[in-house]
Protein backbone atom coordinates (compact mmCIF):
# COMPACT_ATOMS: atom_id res chain seq x y z
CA UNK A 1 -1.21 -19.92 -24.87
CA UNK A 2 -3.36 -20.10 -21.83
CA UNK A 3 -7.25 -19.42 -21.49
CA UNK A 4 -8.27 -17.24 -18.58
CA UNK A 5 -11.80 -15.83 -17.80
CA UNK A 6 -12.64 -12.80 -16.17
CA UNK A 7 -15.54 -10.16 -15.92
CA UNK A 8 -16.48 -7.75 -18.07
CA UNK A 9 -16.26 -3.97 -16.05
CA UNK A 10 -19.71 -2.86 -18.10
CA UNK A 11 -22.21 -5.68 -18.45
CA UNK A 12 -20.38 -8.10 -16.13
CA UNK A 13 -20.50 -11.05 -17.87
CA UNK A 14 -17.43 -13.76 -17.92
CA UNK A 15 -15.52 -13.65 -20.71
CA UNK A 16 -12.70 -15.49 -21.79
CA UNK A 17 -8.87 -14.66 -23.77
CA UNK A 18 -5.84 -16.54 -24.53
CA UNK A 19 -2.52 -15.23 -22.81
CA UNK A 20 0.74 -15.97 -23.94
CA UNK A 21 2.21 -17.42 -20.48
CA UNK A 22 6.10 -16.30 -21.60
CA UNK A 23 5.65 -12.92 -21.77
CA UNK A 24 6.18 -11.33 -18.00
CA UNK A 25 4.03 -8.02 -18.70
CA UNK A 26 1.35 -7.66 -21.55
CA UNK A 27 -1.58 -5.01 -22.67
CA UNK A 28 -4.25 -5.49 -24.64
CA UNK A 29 -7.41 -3.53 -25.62
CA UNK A 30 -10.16 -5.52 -26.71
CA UNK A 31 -14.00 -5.16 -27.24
CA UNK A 32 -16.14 -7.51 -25.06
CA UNK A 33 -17.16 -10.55 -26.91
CA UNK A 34 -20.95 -9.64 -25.14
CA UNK A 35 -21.69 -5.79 -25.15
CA UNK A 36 -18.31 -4.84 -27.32
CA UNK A 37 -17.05 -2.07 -25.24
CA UNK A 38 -13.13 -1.64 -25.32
CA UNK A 39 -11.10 -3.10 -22.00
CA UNK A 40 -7.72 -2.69 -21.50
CA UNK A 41 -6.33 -6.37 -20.11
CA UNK A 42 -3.19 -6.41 -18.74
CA UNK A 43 -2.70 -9.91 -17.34
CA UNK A 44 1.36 -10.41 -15.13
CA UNK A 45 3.23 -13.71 -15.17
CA UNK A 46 6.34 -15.21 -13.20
CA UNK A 47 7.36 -17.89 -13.77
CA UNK A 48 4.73 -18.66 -16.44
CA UNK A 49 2.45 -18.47 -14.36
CA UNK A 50 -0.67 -15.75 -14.04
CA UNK A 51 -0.11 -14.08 -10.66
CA UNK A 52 -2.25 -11.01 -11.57
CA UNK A 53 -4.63 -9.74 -13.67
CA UNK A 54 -6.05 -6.28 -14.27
CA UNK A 55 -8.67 -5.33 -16.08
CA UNK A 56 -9.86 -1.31 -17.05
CA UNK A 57 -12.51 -0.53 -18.83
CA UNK A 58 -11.75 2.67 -20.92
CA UNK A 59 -13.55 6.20 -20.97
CA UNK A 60 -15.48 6.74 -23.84
């Protein structure tokens, strides 16, 4: 498990998440640890390693 940070797409603020670096493709949807709106995360790896990261938030 890896930490990464990134901003959250409504208030902003960095936030952080574990990834697990051995799976290639991954979603999540989780509420902001700050204003608890739901993202959808989808963080890529090769290799084990995070070459992109993309991050949604979702239409209430």
């Amino acid at each position: 498990m890896e930490e990464h940070f990134f901003q959250c797409p409504y208030c902003w603020e960095e936030i952080s998440m574990l990834f697990d670096a051995s799976i290639n493709n991954q979603t999540y949807i989780e509420d902001c640890e700050i204003c608890c709106n739901p993202i959808e995360i989808n963080p890529i790896f090769s290799n084990s390693e995070l070459i992109g990261l993309n991050i949604t938030n979702i239409e209430q």
